[in-house]
C-alpha atoms as a PDB file:
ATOM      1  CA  UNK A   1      -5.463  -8.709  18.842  1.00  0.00           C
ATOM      2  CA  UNK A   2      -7.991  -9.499  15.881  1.00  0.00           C
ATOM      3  CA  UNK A   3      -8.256  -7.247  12.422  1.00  0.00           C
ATOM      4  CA  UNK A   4     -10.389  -7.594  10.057  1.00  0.00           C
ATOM      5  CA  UNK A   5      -8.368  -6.240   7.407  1.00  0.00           C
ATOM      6  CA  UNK A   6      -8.641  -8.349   3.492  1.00  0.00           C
ATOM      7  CA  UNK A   7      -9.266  -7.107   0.153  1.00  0.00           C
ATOM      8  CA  UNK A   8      -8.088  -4.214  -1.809  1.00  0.00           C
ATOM      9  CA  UNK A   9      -6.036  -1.163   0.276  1.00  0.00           C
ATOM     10  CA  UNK A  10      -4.881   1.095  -2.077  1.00  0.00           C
ATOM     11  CA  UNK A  11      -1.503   3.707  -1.082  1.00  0.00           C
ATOM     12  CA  UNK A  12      -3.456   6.530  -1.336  1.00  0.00           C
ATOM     13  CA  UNK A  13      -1.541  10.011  -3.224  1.00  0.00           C
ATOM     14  CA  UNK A  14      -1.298  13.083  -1.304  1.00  0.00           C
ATOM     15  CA  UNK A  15      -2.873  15.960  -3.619  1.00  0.00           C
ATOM     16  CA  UNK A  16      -0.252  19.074  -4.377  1.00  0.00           C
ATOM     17  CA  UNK A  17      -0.888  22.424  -6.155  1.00  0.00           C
ATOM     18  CA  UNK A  18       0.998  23.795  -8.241  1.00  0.00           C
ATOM     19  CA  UNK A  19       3.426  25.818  -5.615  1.00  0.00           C
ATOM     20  CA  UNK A  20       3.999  22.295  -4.526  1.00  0.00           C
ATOM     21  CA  UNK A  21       1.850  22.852  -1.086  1.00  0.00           C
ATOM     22  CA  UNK A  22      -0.086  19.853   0.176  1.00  0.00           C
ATOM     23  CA  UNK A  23      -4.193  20.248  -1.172  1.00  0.00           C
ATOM     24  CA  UNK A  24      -5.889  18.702   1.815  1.00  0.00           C
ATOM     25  CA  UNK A  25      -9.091  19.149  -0.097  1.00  0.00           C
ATOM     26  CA  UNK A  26      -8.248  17.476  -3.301  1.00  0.00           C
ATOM     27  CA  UNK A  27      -6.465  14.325  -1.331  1.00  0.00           C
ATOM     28  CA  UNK A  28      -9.911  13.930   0.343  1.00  0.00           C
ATOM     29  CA  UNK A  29     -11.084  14.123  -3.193  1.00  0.00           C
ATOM     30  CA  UNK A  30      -9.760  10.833  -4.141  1.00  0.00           C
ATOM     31  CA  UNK A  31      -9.605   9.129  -1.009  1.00  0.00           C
ATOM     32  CA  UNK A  32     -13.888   9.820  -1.304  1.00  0.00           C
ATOM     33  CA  UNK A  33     -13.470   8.332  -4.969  1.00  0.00           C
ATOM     34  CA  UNK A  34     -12.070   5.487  -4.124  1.00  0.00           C
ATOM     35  CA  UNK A  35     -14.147   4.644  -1.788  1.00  0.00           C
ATOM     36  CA  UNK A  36     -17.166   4.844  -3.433  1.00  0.00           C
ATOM     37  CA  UNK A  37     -15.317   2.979  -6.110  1.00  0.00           C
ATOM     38  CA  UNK A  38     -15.364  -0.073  -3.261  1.00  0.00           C
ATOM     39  CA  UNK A  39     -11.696  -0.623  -1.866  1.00  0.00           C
ATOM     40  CA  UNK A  40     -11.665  -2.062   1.429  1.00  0.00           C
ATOM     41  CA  UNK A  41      -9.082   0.300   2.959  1.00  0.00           C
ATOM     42  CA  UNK A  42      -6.826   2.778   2.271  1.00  0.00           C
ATOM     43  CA  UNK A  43      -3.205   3.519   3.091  1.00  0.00           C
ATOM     44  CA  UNK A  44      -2.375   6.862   3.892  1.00  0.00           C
ATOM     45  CA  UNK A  45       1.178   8.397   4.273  1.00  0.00           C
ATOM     46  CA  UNK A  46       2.903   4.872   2.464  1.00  0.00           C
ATOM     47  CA  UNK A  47       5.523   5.084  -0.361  1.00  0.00           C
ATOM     48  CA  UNK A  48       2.816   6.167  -3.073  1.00  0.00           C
ATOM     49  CA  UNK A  49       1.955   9.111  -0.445  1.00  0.00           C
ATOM     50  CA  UNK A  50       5.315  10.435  -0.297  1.00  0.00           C
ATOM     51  CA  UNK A  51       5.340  10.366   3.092  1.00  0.00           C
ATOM     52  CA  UNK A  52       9.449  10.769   3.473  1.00  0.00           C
ATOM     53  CA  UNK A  53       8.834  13.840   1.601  1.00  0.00           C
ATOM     54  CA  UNK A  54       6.890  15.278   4.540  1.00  0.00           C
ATOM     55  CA  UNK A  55       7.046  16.764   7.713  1.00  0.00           C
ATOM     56  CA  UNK A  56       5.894  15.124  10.930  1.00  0.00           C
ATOM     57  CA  UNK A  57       3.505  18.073  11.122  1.00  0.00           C
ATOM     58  CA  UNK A  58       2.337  17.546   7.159  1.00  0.00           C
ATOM     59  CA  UNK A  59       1.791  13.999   8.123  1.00  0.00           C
ATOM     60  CA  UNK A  60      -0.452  14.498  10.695  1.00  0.00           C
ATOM     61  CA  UNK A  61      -2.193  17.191   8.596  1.00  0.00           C
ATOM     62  CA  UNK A  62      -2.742  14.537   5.956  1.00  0.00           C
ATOM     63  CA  UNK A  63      -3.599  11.694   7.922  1.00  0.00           C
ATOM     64  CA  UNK A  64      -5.976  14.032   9.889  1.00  0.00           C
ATOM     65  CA  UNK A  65      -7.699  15.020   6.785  1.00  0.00           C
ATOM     66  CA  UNK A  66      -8.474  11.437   5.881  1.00  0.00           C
ATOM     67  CA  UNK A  67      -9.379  10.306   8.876  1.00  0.00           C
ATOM     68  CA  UNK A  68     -11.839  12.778   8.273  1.00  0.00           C
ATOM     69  CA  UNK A  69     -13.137  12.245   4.908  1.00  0.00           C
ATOM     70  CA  UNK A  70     -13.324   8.468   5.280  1.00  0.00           C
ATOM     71  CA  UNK A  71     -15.484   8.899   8.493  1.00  0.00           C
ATOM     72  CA  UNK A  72     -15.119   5.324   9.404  1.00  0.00           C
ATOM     73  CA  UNK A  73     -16.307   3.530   6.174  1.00  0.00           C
ATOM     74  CA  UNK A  74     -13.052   1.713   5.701  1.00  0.00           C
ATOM     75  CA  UNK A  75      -9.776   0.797   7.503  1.00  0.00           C
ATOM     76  CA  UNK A  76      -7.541   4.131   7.656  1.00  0.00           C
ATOM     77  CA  UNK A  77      -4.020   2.385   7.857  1.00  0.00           C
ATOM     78  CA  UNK A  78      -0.893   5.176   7.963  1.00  0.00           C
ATOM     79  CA  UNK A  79       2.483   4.194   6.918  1.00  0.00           C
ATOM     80  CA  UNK A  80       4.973   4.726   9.722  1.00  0.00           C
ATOM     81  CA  UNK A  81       8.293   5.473   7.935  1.00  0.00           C
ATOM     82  CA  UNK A  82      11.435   6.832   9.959  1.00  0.00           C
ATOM     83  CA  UNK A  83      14.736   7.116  10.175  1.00  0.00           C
ATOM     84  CA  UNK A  84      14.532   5.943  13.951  1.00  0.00           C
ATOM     85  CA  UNK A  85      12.466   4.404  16.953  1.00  0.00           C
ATOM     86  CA  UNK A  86      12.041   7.912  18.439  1.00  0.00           C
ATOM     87  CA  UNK A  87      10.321   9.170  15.617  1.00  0.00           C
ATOM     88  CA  UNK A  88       8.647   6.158  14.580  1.00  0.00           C
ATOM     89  CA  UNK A  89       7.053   6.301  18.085  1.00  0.00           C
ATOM     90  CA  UNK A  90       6.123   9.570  17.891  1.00  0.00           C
ATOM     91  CA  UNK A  91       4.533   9.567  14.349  1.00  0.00           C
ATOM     92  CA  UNK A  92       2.937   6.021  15.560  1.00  0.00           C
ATOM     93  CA  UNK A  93       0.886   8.061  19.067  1.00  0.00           C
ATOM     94  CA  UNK A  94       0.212  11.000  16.980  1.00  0.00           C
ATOM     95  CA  UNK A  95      -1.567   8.751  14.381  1.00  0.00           C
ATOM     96  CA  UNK A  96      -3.216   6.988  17.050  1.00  0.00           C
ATOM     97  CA  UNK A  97      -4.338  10.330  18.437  1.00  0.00           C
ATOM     98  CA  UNK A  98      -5.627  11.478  14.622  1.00  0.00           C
ATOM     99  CA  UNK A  99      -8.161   8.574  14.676  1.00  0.00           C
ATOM    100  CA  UNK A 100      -6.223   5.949  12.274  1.00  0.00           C
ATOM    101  CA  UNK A 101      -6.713   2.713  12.410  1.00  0.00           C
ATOM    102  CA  UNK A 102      -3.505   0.895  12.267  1.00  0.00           C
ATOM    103  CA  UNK A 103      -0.069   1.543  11.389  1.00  0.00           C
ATOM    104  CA  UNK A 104       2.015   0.137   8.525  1.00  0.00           C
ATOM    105  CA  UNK A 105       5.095  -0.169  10.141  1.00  0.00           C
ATOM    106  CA  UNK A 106       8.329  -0.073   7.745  1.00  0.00           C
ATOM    107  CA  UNK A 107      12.110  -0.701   8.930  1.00  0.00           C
ATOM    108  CA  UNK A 108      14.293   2.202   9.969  1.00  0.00           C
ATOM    109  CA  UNK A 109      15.653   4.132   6.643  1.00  0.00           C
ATOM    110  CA  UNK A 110      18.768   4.764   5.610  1.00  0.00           C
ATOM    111  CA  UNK A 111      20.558   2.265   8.303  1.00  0.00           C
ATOM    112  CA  UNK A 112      20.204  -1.231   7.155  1.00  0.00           C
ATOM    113  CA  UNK A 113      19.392  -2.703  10.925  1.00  0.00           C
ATOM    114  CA  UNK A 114      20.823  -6.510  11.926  1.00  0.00           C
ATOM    115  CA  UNK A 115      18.012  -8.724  12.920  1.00  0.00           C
ATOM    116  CA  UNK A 116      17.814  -8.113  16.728  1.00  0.00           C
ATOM    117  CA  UNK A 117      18.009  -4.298  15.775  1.00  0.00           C
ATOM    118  CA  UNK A 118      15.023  -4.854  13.484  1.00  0.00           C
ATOM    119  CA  UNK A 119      13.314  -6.532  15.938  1.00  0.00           C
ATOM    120  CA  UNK A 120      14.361  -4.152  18.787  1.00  0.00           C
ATOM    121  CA  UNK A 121      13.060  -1.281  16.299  1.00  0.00           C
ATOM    122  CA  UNK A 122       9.630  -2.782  15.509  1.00  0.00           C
ATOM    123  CA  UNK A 123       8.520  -3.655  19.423  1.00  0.00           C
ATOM    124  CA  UNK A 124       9.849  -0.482  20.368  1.00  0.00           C
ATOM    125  CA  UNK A 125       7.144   1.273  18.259  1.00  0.00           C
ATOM    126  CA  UNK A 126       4.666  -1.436  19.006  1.00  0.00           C
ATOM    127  CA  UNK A 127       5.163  -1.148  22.764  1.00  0.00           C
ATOM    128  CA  UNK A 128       4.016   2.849  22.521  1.00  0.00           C
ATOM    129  CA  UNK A 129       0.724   2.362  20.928  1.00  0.00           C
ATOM    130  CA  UNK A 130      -2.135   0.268  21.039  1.00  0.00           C
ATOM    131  CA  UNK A 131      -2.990   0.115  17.342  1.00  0.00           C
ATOM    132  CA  UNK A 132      -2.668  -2.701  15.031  1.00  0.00           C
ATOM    133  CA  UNK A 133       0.454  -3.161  13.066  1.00  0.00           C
ATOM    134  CA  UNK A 134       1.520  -4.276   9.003  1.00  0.00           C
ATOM    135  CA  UNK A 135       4.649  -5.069   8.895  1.00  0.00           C
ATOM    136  CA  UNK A 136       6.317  -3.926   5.840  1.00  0.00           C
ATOM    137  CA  UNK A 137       8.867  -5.934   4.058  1.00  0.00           C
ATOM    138  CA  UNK A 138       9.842  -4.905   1.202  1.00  0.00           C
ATOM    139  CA  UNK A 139      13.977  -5.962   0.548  1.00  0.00           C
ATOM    140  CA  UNK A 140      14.755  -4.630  -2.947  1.00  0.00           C
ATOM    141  CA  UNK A 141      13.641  -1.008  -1.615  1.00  0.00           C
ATOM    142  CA  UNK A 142      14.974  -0.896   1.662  1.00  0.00           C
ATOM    143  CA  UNK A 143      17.586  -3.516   1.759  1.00  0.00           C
ATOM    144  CA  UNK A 144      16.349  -4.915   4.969  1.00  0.00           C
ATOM    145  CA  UNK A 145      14.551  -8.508   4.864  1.00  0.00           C
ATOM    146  CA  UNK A 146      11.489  -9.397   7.945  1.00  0.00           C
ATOM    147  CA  UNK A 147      11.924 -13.060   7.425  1.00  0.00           C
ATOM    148  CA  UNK A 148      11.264 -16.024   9.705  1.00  0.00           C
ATOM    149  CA  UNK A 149      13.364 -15.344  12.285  1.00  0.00           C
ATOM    150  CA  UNK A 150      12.103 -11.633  12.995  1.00  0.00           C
ATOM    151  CA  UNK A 151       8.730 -12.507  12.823  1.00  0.00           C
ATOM    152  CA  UNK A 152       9.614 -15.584  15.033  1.00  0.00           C
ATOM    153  CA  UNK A 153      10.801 -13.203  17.864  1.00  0.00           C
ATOM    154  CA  UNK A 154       7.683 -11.017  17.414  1.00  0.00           C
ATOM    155  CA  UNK A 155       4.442 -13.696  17.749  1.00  0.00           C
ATOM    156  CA  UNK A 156       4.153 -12.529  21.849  1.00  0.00           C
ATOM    157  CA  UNK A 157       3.776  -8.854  20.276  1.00  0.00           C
ATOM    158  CA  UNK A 158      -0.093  -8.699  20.637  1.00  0.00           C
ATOM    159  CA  UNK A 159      -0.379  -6.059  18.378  1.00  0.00           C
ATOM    160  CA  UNK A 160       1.871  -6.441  15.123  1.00  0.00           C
ATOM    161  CA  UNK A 161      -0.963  -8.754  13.463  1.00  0.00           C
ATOM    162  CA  UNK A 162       0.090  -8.331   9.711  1.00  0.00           C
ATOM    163  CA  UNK A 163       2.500  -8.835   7.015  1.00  0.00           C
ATOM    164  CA  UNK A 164       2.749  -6.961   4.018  1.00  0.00           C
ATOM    165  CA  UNK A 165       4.958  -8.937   1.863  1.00  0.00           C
ATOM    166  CA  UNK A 166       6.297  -7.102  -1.447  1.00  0.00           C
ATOM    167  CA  UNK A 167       9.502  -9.298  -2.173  1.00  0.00           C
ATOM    168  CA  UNK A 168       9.423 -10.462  -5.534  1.00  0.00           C
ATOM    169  CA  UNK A 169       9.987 -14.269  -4.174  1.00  0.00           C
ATOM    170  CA  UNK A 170       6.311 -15.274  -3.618  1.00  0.00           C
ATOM    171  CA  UNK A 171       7.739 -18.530  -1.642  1.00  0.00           C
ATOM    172  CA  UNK A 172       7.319 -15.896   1.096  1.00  0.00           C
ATOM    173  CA  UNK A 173       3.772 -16.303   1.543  1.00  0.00           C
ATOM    174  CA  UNK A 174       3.706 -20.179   1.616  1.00  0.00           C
ATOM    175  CA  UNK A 175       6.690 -20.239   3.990  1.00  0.00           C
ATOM    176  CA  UNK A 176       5.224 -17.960   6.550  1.00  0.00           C
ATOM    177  CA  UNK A 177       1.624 -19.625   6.249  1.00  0.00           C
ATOM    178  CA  UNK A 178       3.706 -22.981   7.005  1.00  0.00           C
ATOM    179  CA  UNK A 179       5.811 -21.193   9.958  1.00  0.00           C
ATOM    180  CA  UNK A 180       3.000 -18.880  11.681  1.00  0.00           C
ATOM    181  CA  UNK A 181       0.110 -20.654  10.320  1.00  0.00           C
ATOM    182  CA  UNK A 182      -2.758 -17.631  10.456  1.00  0.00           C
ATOM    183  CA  UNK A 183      -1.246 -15.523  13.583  1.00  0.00           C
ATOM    184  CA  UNK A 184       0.081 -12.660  10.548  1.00  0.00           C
ATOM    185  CA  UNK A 185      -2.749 -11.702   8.171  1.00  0.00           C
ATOM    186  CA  UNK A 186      -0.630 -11.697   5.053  1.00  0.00           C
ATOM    187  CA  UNK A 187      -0.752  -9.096   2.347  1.00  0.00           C
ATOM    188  CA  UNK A 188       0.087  -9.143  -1.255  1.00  0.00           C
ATOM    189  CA  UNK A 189       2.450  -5.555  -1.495  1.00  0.00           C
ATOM    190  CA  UNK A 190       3.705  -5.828  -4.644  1.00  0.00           C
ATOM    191  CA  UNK A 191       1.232  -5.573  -7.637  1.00  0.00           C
ATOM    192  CA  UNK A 192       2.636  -7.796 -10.325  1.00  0.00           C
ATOM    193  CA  UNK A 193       2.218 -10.604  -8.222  1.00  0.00           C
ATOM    194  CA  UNK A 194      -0.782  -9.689  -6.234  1.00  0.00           C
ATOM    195  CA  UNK A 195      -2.664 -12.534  -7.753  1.00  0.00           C
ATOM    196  CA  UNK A 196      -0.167 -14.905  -6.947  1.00  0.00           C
ATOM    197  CA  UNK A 197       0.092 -13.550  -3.252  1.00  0.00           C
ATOM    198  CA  UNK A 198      -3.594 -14.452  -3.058  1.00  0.00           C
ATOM    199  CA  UNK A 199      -3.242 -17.644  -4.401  1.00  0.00           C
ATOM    200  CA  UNK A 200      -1.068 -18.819  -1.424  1.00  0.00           C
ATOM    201  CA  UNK A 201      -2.505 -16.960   1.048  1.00  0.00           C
ATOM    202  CA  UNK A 202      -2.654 -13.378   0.900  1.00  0.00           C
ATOM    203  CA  UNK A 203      -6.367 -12.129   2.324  1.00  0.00           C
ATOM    204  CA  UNK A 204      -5.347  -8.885   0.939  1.00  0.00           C
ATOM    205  CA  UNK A 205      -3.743  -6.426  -1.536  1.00  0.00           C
ATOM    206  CA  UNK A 206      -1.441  -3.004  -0.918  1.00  0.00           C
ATOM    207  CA  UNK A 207      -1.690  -1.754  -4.089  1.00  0.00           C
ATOM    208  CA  UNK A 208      -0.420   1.077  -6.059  1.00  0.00           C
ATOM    209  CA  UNK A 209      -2.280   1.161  -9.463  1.00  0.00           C
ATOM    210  CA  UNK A 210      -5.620   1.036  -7.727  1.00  0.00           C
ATOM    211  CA  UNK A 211      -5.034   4.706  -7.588  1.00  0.00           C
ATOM    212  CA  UNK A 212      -5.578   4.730 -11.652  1.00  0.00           C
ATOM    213  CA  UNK A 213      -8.192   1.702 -12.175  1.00  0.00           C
ATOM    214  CA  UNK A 214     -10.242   1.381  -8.708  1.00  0.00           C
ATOM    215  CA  UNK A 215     -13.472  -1.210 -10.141  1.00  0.00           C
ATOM    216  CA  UNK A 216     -10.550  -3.327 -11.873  1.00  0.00           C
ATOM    217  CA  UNK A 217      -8.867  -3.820  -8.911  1.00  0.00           C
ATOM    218  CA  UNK A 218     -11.751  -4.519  -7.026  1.00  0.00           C
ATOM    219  CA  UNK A 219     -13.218  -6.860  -9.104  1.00  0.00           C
ATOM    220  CA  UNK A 220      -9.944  -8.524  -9.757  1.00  0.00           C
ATOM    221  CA  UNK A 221     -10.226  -9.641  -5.604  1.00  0.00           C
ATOM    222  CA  UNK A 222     -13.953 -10.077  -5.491  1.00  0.00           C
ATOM    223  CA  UNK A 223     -13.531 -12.648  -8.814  1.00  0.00           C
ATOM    224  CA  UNK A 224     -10.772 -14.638  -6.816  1.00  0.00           C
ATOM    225  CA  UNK A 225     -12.683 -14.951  -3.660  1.00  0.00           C
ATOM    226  CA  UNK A 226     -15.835 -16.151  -5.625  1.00  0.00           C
ATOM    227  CA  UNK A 227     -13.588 -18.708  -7.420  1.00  0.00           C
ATOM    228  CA  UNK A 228     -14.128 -16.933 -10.529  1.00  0.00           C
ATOM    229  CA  UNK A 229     -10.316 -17.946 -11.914  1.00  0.00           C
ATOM    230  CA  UNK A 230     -11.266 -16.985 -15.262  1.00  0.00           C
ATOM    231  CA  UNK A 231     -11.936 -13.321 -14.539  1.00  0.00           C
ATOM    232  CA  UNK A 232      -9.844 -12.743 -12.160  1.00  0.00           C
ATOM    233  CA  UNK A 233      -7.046 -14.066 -14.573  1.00  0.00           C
ATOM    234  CA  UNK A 234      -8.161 -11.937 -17.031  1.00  0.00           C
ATOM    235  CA  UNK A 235      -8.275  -9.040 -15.297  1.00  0.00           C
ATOM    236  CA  UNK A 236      -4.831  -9.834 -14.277  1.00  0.00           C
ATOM    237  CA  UNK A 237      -3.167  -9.894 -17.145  1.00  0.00           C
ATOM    238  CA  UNK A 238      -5.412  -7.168 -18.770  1.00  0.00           C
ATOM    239  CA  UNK A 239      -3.524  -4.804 -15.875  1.00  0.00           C
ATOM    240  CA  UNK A 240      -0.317  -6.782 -16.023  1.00  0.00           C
ATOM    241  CA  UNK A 241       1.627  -4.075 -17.863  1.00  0.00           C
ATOM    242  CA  UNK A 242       0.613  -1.377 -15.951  1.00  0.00           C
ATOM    243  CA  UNK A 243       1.499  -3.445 -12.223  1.00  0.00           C
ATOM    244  CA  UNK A 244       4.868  -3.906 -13.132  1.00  0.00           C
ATOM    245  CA  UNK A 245       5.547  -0.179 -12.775  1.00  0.00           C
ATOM    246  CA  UNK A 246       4.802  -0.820  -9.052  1.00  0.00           C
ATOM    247  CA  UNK A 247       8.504  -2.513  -8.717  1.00  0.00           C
ATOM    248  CA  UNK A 248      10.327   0.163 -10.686  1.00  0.00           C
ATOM    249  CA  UNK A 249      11.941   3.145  -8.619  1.00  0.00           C
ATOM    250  CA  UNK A 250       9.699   5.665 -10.310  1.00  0.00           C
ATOM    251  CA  UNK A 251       6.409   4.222  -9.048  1.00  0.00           C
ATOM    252  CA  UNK A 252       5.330   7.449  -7.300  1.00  0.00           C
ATOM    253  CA  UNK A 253       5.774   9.323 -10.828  1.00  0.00           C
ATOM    254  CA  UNK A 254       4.567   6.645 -12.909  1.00  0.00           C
ATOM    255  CA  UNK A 255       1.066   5.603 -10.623  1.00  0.00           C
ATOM    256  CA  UNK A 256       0.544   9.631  -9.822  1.00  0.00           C
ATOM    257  CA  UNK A 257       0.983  10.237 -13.549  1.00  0.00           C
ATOM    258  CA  UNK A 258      -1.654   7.263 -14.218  1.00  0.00           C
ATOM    259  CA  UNK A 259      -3.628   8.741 -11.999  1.00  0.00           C
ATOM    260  CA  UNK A 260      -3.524  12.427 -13.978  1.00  0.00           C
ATOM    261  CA  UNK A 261      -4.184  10.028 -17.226  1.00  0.00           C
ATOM    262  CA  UNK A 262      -7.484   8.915 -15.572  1.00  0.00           C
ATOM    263  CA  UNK A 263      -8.363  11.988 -14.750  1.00  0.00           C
ATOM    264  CA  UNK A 264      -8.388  10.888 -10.716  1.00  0.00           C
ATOM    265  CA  UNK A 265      -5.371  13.014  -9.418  1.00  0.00           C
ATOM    266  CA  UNK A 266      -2.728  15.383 -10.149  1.00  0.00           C
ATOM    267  CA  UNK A 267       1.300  14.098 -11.795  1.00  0.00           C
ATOM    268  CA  UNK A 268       2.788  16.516  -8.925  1.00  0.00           C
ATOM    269  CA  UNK A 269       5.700  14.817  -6.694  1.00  0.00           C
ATOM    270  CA  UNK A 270       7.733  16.693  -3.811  1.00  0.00           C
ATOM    271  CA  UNK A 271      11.314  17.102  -4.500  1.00  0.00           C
ATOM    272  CA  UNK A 272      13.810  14.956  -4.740  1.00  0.00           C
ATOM    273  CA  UNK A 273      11.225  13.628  -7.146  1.00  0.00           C
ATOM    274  CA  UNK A 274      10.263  15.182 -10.376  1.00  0.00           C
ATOM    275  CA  UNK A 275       7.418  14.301 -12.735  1.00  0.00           C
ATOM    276  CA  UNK A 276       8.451  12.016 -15.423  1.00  0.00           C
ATOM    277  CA  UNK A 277       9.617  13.493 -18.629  1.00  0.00           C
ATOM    278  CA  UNK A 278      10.633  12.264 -22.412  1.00  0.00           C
ATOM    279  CA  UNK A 279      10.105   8.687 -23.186  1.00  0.00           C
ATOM    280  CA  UNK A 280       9.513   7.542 -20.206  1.00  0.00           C
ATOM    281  CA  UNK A 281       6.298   9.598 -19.477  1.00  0.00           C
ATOM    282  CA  UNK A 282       5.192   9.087 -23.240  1.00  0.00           C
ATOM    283  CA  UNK A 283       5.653   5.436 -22.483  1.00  0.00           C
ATOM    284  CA  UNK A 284       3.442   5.468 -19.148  1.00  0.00           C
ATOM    285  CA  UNK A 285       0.904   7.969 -20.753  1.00  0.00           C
ATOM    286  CA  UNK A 286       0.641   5.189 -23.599  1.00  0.00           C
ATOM    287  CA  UNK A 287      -0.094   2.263 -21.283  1.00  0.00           C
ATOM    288  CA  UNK A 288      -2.681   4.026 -19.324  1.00  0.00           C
ATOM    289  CA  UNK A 289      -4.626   4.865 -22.773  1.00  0.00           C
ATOM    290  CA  UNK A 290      -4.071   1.531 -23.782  1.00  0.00           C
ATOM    291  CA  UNK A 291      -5.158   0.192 -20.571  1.00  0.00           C
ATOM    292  CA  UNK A 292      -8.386   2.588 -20.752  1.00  0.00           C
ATOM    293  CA  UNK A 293      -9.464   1.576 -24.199  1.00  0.00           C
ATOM    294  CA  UNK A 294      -9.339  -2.395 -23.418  1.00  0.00           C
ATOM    295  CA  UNK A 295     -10.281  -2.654 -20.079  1.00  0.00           C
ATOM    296  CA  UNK A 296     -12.358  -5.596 -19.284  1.00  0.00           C
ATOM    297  CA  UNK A 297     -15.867  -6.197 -18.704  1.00  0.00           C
ATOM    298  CA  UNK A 298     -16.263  -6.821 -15.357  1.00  0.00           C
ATOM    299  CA  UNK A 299     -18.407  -9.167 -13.097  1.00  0.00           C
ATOM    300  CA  UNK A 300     -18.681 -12.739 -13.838  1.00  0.00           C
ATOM    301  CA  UNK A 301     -16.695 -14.393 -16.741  1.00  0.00           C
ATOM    302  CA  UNK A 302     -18.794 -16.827 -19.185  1.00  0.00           C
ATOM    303  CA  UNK A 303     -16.846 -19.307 -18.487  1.00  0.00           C
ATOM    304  CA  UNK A 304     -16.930 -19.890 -14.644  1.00  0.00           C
END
């Protein structure tokens, strides 16, 4: 199996009011916006989308919805994120039924699998549907590592096809590239070193600030794939302040919150999380308006 998937997938939010019900029309709001800001692909239901903060009903509701609203101009990739096989399987057909286009698969949460669990876990989900999988790896969250080994045992799994690598280690991408050579389509999941992931390898980006500055990100890709190093660097580090709150445990807060700043979304989060408050959320607020009053010219640097 054969995906075209590269460039910039943002995490999409899921919209709330203020009684803390899911909007289905304003999440189709800025799924529509960034589209016609020109991502590639979207990822509905990931970490940025609360999905663990959802019913399997509410999920379905969501992804539905932007199925909908996208209407086949982009990749709609859902997360898959469960506490077992059983319901990873069952979330993974119902998506498939809802008209999404892959699944971004993540390990089981809460129980830290062994690596033949892991492995057990992820072909048991990819032997009940016939849509393309991301693998998500992602250690410092969920304290489970997809390395070699597990993806060694999964290359005769037709349809697992992609890697989205957020460990902090960038060696990652090289080592896998050297391993699997181009049977995973590798992904950059972790913003503050999307560039890097690129660099060695990545044909894509997961990100979670695109929610906030769309065009930036965009541009950021298009100027590395042109070989346009000098805007794409200083895009980079333009943005760099504002990526690193994509590794911090708050990201959902601090990229919904961004989003709010931009006028793009709404600072609402389900319970267990709350909105940020005191000096953090000054401190966010303060980076966003700092981000929007500098933000860089974009299309091709003078120098390249």
């Amino acid at each position: 199996m054969t995906v075209s998937w590269k460039g910039v997938f943002p995490a999409v939010t899921t919209q709330l009011r203020e009684d803390l019900s899911i909007d289905i029309a304003d999440t189709q709001r800025v799924v529509d916006d960034l589209i016609r800001d020109g991502v590639n692909g979207v990822i509905a239901l990931g970490t940025v989308g609360e999905n663990n903060s959802l019913e399997h009903e509410e999920k379905v509701t969501v992804l539905s919805a932007i199925v909908e609203v996208v209407a086949g101009r982009v990749p709609v990739i859902t997360g898959v994120s469960e506490y077992d096989t059983r319901r990873a399987a069952r979330y993974a057909q119902a998506a498939e039924k809802a008209g999404a286009n892959g699944l971004m698969l993540l390990p089981p949460m809460v129980y830290v699998p062994k690596a033949h669990e892991l492995v057990a876990h992820f072909k048991g989900v990819a032997e009940r549907t016939a849509l393309p999988i991301m693998l998500y790896n992602n250690p410092p969250a969920y304290r489970t590592e997809i390395d070699q080994d597990v993806l060694a045992a999964l290359v005769d799994v037709p349809n697992i096809v992609a890697v989205k690598e957020s460990a902090p280690d960038t060696r990652r991408f090289t080592d896998f590239r050297n391993a699997f050579g181009d049977r995973y389509v590798l992904f950059a999941g972790l913003d503050d070193v999307a560039l890097e992931g690129l660099y060695l390898g990545a044909q894509g980006w997961v990100s979670g600030l695109t929610n906030a500055f769309p065009k930036e990100s965009v541009e950021l890709v298009a100027a590395f794939e042109r070989g346009d190093h000098a805007k794409a660097m200083e895009i980079y580090r333009w943005f760099m302040p504002l990526l690193h709150l994509d590794a911090e445990h708050d990201l959902v807060q601090s990229i919904k919150l961004a989003e709010q700043v931009m006028g793009r979304g709404s600072e609402r989060v389900l319970p267990p999380r709350l909105p940020l408050e005191g000096e953090r959320r000054a401190e966010v607020i303060a980076m966003v308006e700092k981000a929007a009053r500098t933000r860089p010219t974009l299309g091709v640097s003078r120098t390249a």
